[in-house]
Protein backbone atom coordinates (compact mmCIF):
# COMPACT_ATOMS: atom_id res chain seq x y z
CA UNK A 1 0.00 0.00 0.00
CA UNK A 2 2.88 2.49 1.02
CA UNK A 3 4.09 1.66 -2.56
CA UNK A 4 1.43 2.48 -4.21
CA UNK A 5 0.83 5.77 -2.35
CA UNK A 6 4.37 6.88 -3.16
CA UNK A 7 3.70 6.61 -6.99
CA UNK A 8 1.66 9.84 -7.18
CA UNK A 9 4.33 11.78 -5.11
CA UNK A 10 6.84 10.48 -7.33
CA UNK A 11 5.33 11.36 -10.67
CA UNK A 12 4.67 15.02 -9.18
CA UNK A 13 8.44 15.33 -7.84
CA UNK A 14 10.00 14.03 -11.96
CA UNK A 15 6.89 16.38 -13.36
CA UNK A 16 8.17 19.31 -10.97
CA UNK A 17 12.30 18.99 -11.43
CA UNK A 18 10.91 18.23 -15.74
CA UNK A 19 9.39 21.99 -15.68
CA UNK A 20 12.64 23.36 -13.74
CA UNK A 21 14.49 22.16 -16.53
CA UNK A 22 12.50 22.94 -19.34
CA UNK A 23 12.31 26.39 -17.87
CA UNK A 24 15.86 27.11 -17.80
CA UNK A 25 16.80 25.35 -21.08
CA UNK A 26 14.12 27.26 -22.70
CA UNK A 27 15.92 30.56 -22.41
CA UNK A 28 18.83 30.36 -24.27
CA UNK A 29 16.87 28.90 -27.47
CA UNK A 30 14.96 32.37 -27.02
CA UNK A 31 18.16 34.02 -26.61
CA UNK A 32 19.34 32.30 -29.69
CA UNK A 33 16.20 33.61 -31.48
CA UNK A 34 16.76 37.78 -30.32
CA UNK A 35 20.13 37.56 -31.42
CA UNK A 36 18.93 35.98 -35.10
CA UNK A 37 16.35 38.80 -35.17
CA UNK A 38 18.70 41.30 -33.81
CA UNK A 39 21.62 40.41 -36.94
CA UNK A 40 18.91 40.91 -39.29
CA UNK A 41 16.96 43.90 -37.91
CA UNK A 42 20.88 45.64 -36.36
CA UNK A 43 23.43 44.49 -39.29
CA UNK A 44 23.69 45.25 -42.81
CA UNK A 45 22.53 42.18 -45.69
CA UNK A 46 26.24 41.50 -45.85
CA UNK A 47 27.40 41.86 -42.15
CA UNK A 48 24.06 39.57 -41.18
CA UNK A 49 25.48 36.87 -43.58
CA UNK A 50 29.03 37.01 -42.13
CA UNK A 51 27.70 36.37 -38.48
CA UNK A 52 25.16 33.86 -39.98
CA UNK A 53 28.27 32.18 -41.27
CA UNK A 54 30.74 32.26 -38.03
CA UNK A 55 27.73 30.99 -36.12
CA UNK A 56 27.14 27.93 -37.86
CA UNK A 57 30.95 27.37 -37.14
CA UNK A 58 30.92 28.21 -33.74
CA UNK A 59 28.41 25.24 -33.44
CA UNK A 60 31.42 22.84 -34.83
CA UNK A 61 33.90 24.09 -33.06
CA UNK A 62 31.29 23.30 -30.42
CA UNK A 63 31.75 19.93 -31.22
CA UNK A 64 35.68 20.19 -31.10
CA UNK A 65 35.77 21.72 -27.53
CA UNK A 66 32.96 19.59 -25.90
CA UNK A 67 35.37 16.54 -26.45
CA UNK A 68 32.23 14.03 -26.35
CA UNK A 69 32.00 14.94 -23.11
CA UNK A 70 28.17 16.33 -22.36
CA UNK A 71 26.68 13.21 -21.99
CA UNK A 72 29.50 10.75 -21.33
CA UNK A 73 30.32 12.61 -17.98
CA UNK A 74 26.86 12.06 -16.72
CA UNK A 75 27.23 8.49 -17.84
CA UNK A 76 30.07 7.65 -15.37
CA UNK A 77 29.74 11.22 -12.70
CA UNK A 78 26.03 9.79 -12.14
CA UNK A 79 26.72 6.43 -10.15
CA UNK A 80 29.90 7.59 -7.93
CA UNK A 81 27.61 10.42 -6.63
CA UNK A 82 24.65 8.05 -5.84
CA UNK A 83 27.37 6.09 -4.27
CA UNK A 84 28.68 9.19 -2.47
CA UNK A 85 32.32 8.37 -3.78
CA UNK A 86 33.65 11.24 -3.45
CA UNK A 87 36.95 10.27 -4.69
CA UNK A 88 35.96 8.73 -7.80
CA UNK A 89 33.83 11.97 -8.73
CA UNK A 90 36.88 14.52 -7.99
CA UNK A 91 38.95 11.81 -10.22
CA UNK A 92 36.85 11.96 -12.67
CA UNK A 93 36.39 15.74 -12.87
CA UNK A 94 39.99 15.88 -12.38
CA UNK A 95 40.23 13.99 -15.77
CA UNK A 96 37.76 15.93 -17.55
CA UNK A 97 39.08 18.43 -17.10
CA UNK A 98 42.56 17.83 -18.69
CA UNK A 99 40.46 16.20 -21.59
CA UNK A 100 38.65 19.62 -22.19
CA UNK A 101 41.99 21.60 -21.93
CA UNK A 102 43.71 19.26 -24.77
CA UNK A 103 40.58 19.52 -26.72
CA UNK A 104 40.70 23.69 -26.62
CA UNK A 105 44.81 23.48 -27.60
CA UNK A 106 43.78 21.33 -30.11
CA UNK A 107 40.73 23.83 -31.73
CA UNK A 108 43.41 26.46 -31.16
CA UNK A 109 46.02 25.05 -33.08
CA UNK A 110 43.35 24.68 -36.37
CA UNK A 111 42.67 28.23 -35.64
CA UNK A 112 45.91 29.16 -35.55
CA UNK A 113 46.70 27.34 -39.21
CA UNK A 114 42.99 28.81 -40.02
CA UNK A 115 43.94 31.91 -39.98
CA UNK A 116 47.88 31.65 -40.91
CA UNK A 117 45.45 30.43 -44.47
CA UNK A 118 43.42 33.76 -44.50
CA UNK A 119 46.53 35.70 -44.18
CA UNK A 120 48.41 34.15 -46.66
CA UNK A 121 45.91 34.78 -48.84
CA UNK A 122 46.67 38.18 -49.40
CA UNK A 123 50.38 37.55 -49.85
CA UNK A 124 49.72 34.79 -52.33
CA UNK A 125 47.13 34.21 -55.25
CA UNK A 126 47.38 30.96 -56.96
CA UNK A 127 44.77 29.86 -59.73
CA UNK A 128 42.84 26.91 -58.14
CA UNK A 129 43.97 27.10 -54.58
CA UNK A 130 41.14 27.33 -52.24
CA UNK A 131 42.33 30.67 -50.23
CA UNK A 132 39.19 31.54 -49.67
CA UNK A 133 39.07 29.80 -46.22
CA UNK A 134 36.66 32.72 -45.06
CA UNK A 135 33.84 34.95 -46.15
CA UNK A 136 35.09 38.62 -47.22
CA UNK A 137 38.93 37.01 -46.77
CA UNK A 138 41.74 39.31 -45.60
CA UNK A 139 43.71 40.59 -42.74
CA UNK A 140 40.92 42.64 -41.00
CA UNK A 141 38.71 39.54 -40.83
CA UNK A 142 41.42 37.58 -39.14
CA UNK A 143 39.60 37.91 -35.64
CA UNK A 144 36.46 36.23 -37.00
CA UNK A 145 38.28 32.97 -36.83
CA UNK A 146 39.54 33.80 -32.89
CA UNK A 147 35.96 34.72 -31.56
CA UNK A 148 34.64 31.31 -33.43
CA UNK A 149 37.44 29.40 -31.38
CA UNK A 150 36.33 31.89 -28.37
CA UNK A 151 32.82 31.27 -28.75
CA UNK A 152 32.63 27.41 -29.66
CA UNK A 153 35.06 26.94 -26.42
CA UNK A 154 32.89 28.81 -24.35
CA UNK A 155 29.70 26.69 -25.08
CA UNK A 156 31.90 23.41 -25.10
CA UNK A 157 32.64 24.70 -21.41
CA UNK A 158 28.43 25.74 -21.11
CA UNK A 159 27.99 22.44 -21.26
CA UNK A 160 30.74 20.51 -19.52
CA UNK A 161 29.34 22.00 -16.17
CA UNK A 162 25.48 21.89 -17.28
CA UNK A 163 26.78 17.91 -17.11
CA UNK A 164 28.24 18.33 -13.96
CA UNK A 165 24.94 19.70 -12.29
CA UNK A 166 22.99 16.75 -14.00
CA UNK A 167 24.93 14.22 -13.22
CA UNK A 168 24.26 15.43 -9.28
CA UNK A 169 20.84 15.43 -10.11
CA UNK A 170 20.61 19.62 -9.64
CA UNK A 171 17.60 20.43 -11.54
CA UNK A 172 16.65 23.33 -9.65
CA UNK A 173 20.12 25.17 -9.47
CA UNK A 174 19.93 24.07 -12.86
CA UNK A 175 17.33 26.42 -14.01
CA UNK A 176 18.55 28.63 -12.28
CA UNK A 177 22.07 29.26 -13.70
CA UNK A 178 21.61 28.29 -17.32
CA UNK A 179 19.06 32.01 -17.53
CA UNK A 180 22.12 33.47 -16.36
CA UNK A 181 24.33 32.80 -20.07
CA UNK A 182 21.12 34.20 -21.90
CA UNK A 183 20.42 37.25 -19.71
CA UNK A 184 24.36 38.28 -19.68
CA UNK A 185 24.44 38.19 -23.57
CA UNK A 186 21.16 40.38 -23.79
CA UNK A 187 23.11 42.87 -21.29
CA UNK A 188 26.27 42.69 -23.22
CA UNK A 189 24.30 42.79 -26.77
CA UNK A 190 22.49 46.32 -25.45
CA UNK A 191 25.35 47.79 -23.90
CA UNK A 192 27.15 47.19 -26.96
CA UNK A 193 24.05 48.68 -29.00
CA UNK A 194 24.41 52.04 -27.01
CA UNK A 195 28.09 52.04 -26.81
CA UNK A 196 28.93 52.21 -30.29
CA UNK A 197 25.43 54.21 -31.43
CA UNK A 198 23.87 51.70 -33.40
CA UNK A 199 26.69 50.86 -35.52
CA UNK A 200 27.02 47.22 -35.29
CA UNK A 201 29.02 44.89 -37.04
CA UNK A 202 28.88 41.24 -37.32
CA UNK A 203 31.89 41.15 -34.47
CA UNK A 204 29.41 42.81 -32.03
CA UNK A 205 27.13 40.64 -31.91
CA UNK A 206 29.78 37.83 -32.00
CA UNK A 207 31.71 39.00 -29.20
CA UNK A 208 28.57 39.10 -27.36
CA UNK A 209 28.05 35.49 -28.12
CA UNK A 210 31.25 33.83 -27.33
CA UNK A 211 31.72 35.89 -23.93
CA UNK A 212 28.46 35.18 -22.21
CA UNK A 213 29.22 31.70 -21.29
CA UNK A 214 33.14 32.32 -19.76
CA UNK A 215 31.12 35.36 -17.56
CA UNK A 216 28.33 32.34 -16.74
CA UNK A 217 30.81 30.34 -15.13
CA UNK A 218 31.75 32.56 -12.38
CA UNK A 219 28.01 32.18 -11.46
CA UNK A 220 28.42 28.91 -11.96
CA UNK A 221 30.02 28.26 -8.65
CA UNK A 222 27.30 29.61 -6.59
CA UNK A 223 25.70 26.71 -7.39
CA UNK A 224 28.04 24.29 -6.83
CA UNK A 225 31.19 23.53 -4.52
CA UNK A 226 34.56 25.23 -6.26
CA UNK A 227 36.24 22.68 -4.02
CA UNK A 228 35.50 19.66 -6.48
CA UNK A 229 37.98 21.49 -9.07
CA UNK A 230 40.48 22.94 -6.58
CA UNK A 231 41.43 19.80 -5.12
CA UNK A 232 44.32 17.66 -6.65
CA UNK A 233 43.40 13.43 -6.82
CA UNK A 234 47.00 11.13 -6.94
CA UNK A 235 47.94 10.57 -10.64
CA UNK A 236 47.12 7.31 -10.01
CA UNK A 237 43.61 7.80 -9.12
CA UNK A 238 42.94 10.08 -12.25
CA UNK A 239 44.86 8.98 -15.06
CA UNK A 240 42.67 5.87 -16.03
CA UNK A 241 39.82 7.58 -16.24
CA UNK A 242 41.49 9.50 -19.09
CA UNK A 243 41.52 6.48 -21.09
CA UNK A 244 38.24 5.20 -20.01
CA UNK A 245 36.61 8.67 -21.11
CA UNK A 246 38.60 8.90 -24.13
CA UNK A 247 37.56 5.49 -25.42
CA UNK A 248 34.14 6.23 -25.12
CA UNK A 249 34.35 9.63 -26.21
CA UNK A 250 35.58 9.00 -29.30
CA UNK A 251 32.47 7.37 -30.93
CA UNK A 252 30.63 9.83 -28.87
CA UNK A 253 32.26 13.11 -30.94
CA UNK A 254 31.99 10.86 -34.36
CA UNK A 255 28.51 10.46 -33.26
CA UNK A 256 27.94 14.43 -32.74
CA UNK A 257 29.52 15.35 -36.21
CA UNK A 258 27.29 12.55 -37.96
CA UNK A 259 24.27 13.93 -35.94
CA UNK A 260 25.09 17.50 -36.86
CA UNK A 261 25.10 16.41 -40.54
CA UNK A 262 21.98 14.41 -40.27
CA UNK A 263 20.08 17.74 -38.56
CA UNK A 264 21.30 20.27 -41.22
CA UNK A 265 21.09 17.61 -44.46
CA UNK A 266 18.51 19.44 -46.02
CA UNK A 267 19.55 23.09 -45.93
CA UNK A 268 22.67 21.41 -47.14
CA UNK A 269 20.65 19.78 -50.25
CA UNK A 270 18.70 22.32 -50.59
CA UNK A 271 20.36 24.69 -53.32
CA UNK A 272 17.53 27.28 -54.49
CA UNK A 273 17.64 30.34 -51.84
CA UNK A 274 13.27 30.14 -52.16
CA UNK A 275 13.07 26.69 -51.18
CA UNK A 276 15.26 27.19 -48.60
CA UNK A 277 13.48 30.27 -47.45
CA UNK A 278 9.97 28.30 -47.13
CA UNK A 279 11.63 24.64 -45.79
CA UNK A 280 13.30 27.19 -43.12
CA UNK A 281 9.75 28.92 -42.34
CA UNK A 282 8.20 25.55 -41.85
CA UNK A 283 11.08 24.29 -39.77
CA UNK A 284 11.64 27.51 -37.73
CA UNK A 285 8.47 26.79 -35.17
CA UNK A 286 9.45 22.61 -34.49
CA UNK A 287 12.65 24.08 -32.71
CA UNK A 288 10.60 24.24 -29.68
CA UNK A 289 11.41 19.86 -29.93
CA UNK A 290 14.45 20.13 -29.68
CA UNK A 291 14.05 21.71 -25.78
CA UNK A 292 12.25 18.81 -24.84
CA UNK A 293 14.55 16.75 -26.16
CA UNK A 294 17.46 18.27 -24.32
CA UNK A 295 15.24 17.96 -21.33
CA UNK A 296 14.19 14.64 -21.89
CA UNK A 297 17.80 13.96 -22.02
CA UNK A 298 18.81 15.62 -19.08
CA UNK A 299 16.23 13.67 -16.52
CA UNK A 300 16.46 10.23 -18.40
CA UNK A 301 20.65 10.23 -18.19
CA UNK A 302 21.55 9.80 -14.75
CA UNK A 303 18.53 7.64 -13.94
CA UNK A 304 18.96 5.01 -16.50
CA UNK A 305 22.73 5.24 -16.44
CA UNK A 306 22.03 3.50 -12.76
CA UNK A 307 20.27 0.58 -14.31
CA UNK A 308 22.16 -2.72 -14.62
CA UNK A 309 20.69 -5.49 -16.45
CA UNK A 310 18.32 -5.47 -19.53
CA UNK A 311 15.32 -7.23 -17.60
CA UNK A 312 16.11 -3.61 -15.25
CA UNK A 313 16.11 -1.94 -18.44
CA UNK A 314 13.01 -3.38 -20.07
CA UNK A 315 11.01 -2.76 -17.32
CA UNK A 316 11.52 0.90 -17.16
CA UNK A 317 10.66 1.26 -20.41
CA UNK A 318 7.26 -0.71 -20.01
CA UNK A 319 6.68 1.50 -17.31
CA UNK A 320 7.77 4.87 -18.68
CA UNK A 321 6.71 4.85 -22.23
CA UNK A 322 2.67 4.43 -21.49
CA UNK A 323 3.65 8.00 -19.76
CA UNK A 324 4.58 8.95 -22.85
CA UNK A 325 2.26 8.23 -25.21
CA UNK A 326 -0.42 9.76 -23.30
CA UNK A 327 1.71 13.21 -24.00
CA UNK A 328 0.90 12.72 -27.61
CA UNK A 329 -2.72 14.54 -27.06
CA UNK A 330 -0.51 17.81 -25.57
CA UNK A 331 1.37 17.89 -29.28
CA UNK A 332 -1.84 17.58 -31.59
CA UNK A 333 -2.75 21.27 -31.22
CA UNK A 334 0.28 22.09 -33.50
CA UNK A 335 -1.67 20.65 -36.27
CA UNK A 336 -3.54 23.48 -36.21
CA UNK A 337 -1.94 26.20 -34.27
CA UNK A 338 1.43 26.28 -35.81
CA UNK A 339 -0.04 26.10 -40.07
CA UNK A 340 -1.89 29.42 -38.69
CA UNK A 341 0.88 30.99 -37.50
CA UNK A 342 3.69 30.22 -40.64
CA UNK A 343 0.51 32.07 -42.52
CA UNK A 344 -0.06 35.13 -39.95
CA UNK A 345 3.50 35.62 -39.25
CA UNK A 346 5.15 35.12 -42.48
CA UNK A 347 2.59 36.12 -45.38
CA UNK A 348 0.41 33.98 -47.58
CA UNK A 349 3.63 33.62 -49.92
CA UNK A 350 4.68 31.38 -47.71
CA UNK A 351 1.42 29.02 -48.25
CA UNK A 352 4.05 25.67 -49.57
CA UNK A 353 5.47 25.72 -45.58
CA UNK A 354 2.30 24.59 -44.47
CA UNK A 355 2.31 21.46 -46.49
CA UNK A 356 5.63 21.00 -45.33
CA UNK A 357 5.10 21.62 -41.99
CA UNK A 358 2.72 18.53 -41.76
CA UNK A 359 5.41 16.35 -43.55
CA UNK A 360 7.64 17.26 -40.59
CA UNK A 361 5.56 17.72 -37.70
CA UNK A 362 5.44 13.52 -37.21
CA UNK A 363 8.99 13.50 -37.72
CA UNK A 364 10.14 15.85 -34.54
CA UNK A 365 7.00 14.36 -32.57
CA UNK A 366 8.48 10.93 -33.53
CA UNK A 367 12.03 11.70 -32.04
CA UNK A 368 10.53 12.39 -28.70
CA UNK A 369 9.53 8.76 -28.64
CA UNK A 370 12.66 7.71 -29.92
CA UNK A 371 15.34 9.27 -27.69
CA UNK A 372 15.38 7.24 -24.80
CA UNK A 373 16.27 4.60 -26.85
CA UNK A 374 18.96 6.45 -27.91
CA UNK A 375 20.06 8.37 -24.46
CA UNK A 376 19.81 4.51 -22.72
CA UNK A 377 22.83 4.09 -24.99
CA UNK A 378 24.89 6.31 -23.47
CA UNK A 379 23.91 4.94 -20.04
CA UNK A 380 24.68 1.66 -21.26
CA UNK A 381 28.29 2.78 -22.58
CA UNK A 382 27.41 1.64 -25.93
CA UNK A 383 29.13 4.69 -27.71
CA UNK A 384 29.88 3.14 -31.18
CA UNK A 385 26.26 1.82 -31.64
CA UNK A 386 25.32 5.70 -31.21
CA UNK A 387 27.59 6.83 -34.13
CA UNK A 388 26.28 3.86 -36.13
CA UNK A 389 22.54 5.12 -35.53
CA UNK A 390 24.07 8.75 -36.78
CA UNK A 391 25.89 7.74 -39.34
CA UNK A 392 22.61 6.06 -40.36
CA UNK A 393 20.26 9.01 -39.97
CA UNK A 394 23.05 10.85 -42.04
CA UNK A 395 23.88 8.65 -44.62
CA UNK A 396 20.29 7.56 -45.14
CA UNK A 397 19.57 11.80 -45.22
CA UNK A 398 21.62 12.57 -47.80
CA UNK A 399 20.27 9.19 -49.88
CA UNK A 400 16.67 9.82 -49.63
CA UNK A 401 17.41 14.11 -50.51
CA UNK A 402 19.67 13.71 -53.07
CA UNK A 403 16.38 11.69 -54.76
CA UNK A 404 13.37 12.88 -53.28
CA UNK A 405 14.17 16.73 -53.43
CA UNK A 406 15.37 16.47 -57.05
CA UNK A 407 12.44 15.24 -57.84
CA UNK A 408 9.91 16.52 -55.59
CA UNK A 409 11.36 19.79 -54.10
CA UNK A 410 10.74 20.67 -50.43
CA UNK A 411 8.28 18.43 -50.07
CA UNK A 412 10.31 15.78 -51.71
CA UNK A 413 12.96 17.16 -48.85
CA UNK A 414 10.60 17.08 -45.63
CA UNK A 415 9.98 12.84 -46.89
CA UNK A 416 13.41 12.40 -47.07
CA UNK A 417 13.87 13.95 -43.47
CA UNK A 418 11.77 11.63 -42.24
CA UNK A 419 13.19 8.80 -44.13
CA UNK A 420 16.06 9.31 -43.07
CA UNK A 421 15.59 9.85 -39.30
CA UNK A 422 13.46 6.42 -39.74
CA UNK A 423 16.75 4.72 -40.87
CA UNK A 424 18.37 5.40 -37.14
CA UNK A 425 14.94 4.45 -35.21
CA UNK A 426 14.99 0.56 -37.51
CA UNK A 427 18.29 0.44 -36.48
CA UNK A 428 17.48 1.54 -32.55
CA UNK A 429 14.42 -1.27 -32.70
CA UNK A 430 17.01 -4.03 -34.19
CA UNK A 431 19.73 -2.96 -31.50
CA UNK A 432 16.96 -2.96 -28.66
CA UNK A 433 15.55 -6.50 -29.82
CA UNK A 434 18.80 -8.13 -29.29
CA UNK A 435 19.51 -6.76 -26.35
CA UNK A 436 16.13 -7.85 -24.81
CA UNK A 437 16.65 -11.33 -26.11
CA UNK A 438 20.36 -12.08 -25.49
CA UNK A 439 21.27 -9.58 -23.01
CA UNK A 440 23.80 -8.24 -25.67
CA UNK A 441 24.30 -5.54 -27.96
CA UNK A 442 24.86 -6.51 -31.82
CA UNK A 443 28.05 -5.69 -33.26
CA UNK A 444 29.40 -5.64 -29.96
CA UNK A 445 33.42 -7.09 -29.60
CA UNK A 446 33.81 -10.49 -28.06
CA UNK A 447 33.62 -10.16 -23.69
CA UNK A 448 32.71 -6.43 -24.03
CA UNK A 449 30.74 -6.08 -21.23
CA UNK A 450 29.14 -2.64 -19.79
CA UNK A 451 31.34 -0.84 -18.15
CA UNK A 452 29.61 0.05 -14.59
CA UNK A 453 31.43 2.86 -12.64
């Protein structure tokens, strides 16, 4: 009986810490938002398109700096704190850390050769030879390349200690401190505004960018114990866990790359600037997914990464996915809601998103149903079975485009988005099925087992 009365106060408690985290992860994406508005509606047509173009590659170096790191650190943080191991969990900070440092030399070094490129350049002009590393190459544009480096570090190192706080299971500071990164680059964006009269250029709003996080993480430690960092483990105690992070890290930052080029296949395909306009308009409000994915993420992590067996893992999922389903009635407004607004906000020119947007709408509700799968992956230190499901969603991406949007357009595009998403969830079902049955993972090397911290 007291079982069954603590079921109610335990869906309330995950539905309460699920809002704090949705809450403070849905800030920055608004952030994001203002400062897309603000290079359009503040910079000229040309200076709008240069920090359109360092953004996108502040988002790989992203990828560079965060070393794999974002979810694998929950993965093995999660257990020694429910343990209350506090010598495993300052070994394994201790280790991440010198991971994240290599990783930033690293990104420095290609920026250093990066722009070494741009400069000779000027210097030299040989028929053929791609020069033209950056947009509007030369000399003055040099520091472009130095606040991409600055600003894909900084949100490699956003979300190095967002992992820390989830892997301690500190939802509420949580929400709390991520607000902070979006409400310092709004100050820093105005201030900059009224500094320099109006004048902006592409570097403004840049600047602005890249330093908001690297201010955010002097907040950061009113949230959490400095003490963790400023304490030095024996060698002995945090060199392995080098290795052990590195090996699983690696498929980890193949996986991000693949998954990086499976979400941005079709802007990629997509070569008329029209079509790319209206696909962009019908994709623009479904962003608003990808928040509760990141959230869904962030509470499913450190529980299942607890979990030990498959019987322990099959019967959370027969428990938590009839939750789920019954959240499918919250998403079928959109049907209707979202068509409306494409058409109020954007003109009736823009009448072709609409069919689009109902091509796509299944496929972003779909991947709500599909991440745990994938995020009980992670917990289950399966790392190159995630970049296989990537390179799956990618591969099968650029298939289904390269034939559908030919010969269909955008709506030929929005299929082969699904498609190709579709390829990784077979693949998640086949990986899933063996699993259940065998206790093992396909593909997986002979007396591999899970690697329990």
């Amino acid at each position: 009986m007291a079982d069954r009365e603590t079921v109610p106060a335990l869906a309330i408690a995950n539905l309460s810490r699920a809002a704090f985290v949705f809450a403070g992860r849905t800030i920055n994406p608004l952030v994001a938002i203002i400062f897309s508005l603000a290079s359009t509606r503040l910079l000229t047509i040309e200076e709008a398109g240069i920090y359109s173009w360092a953004l996108a590659r502040i988002f790989v170096v992203q990828a560079f700096a965060e070393a794999g790191l974002q979810l694998s650190l929950v993965r093995f943080l999660a257990p020694a704190v429910q343990r209350g191991d506090q010598r495993v969990v300052r070994a394994i900070l201790r280790a991440s850390a010198a991971l994240k440092i290599a990783a930033f030399v690293f990104a420095a070094a290609l920026a250093l050769l990066y722009t070494g490129g741009v400069a000779l350049s000027s210097y030299v002009s040989v028929p053929g030879m791609a020069f033209e590393l950056m947009a509007a190459s030369h000399p003055d544009r040099i520091a472009l390349a130095w606040l991409i480096l600055l600003g894909g570090a900084g949100l490699g190192l956003l979300t190095y200690l967002d992992s820390i706080l989830v892997a301690h299971e500190f939802y509420s500071r949580l929400s709390l401190w991520l607000p902070v990164v979006g409400l310092l680059r709004i100050f820093l964006l105005a201030a900059l505004v009224v500094g320099d009269g109006g004048n902006l250029r592409a570097e403004h709003l840049l600047y602005a960018f890249a330093l908001g996080p690297y201010l955010a993480s002097f907040a950061f430690f009113f949230f959490f114990p400095a003490d963790h960092f400023l304490g030095a483990p024996p060698a002995a105690e945090w060199r392995p866990w080098i290795l052990q992070l590195l090996r699983f890290n690696v498929w980890t930052l193949a996986a991000a790359f693949l998954a990086i080029l499976a979400e941005w296949m079709e802007p990629l395909i997509i070569t008329r600037a029209s079509d790319n306009g209206l696909f962009g308009a019908a994709r623009m409000p479904l962003q608003g997914f990808l928040i509760l994915l990141a959230t869904l993420s962030t509470m499913l992590l450190p529980r299942l990464a607890r979990l030990q067996s498959a019987d322990e893992y099959r019967t959370f999922f027969l428990r938590f996915y009839p939750w789920l389903a019954a959240a499918a009635v919250l998403f079928l407004p959109g049907f209707w809601i979202v068509p409306w607004f494409i058409l109020w906000w954007n003109g009736p020119d823009y009448l072709q998103s609409v069919t689009v947007f109902y091509i796509l709408f299944p496929n972003f509700i779909l991947r709500i149903y599909f991440a745990p799968l994938g995020v009980a992956l992670f917990a289950l230190n399966q790392p190159r079975l995630i970049a296989i499901e990537a390179g799956l969603r990618m591969f099968g991406g650029l298939v289904f485009n390269l034939i559908l949007y030919r010969e269909f357009g955008i709506q030929g595009a929005a299929w082969a988005s699904l498609l190709g998403q579709a390829c990784g969830w077979l693949f998640l079902l086949f990986c899933y099925r063996q699993f259940f049955l065998s206790g093992r993972f396909p593909f997986a090397p002979t007396g591999e087992a899970r690697n329990i911290v």
